[in-house]
C-alpha atoms as a PDB file:
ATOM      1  CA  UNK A   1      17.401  -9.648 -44.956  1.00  0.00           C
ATOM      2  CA  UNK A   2      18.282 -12.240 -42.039  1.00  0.00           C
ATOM      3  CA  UNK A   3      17.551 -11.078 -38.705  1.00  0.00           C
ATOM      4  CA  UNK A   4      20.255 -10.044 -36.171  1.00  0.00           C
ATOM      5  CA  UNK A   5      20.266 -13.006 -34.107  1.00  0.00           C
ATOM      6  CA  UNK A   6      23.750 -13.879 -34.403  1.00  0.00           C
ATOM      7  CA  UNK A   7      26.148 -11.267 -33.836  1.00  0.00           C
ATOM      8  CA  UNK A   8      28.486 -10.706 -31.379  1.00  0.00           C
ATOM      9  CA  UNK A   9      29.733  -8.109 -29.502  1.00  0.00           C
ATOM     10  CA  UNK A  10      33.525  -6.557 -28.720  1.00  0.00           C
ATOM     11  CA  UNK A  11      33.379  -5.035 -25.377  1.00  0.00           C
ATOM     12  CA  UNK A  12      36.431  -2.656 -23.444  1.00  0.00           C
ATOM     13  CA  UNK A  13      36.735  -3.243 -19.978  1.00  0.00           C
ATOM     14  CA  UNK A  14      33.604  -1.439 -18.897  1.00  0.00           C
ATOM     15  CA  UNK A  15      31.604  -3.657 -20.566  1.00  0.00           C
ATOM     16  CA  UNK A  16      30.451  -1.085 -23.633  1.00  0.00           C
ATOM     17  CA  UNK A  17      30.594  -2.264 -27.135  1.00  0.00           C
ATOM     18  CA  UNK A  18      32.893  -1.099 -29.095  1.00  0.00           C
ATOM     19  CA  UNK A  19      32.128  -3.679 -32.235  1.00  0.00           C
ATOM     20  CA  UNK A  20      30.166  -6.057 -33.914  1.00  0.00           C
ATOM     21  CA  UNK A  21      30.854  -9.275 -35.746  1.00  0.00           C
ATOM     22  CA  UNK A  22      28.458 -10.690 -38.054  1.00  0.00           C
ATOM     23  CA  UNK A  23      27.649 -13.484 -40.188  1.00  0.00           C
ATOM     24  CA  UNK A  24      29.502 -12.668 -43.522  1.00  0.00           C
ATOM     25  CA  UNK A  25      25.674 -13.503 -44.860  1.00  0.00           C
ATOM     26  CA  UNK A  26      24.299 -11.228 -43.252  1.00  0.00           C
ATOM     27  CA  UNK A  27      27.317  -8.716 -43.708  1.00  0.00           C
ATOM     28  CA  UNK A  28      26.905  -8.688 -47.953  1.00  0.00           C
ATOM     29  CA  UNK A  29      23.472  -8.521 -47.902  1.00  0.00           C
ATOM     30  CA  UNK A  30      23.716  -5.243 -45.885  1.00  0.00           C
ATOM     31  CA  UNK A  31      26.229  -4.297 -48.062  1.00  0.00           C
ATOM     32  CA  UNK A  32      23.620  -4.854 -51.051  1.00  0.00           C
ATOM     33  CA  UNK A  33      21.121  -3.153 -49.272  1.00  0.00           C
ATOM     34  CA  UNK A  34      23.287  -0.218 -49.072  1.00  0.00           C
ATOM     35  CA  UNK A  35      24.324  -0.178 -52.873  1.00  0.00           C
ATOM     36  CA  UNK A  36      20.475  -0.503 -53.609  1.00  0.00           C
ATOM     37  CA  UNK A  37      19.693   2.800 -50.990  1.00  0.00           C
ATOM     38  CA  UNK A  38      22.647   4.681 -53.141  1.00  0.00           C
ATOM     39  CA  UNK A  39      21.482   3.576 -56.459  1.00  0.00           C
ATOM     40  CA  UNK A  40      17.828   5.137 -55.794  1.00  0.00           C
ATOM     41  CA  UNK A  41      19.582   8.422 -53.782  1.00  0.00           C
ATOM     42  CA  UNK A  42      21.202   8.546 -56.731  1.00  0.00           C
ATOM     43  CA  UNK A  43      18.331   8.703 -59.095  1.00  0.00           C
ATOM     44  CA  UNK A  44      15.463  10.111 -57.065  1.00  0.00           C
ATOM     45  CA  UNK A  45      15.253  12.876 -59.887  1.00  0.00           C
ATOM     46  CA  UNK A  46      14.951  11.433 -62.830  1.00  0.00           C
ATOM     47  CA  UNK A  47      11.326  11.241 -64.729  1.00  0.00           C
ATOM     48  CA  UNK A  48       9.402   8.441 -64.177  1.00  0.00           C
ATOM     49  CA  UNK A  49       7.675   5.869 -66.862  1.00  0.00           C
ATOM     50  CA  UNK A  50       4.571   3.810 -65.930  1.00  0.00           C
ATOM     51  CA  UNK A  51       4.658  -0.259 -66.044  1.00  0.00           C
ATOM     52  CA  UNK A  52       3.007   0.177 -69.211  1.00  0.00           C
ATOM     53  CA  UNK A  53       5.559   2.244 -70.947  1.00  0.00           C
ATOM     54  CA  UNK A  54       8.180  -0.100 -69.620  1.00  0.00           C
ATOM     55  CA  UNK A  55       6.572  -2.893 -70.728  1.00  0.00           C
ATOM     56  CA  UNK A  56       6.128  -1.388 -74.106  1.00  0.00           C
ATOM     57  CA  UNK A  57       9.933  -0.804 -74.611  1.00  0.00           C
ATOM     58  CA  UNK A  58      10.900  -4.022 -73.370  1.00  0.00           C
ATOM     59  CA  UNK A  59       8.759  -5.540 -75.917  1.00  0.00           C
ATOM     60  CA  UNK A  60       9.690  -3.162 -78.954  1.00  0.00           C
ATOM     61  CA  UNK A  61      13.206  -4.588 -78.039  1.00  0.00           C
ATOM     62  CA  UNK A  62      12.187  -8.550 -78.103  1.00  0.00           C
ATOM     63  CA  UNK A  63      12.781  -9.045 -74.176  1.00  0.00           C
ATOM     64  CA  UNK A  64       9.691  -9.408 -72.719  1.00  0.00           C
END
């Protein structure tokens, strides 16, 4: 992920952000990031399969 070196901040009158505006970059690979987080949340249960086995399936199927 890019750093945070370009975004900008909306103030109020105090001075206290009250926003940010980022690179639109920056912005859907956060948003990517996110889905991914979800995606394992999301599947933090199921059974697990070792490299092996995977590789074994992918190969029974003629893609790898």
């Amino acid at each position: 992920m890019a750093t945070l070196s370009k975004e900008r901040f909306i103030t109020d009158s105090k001075g206290r952000k009250k926003a940010v505006i980022l690179d639109i970059r920056l912005y859907q690979e956060m948003l990517e990031d996110l889905e991914d987080l979800r995606l394992l949340a999301e599947r933090r249960n199921e059974e697990t399969i070792s490299l092996q086995e995977v590789e074994e399936r992918l190969k029974a199927r003629g893609l790898l």
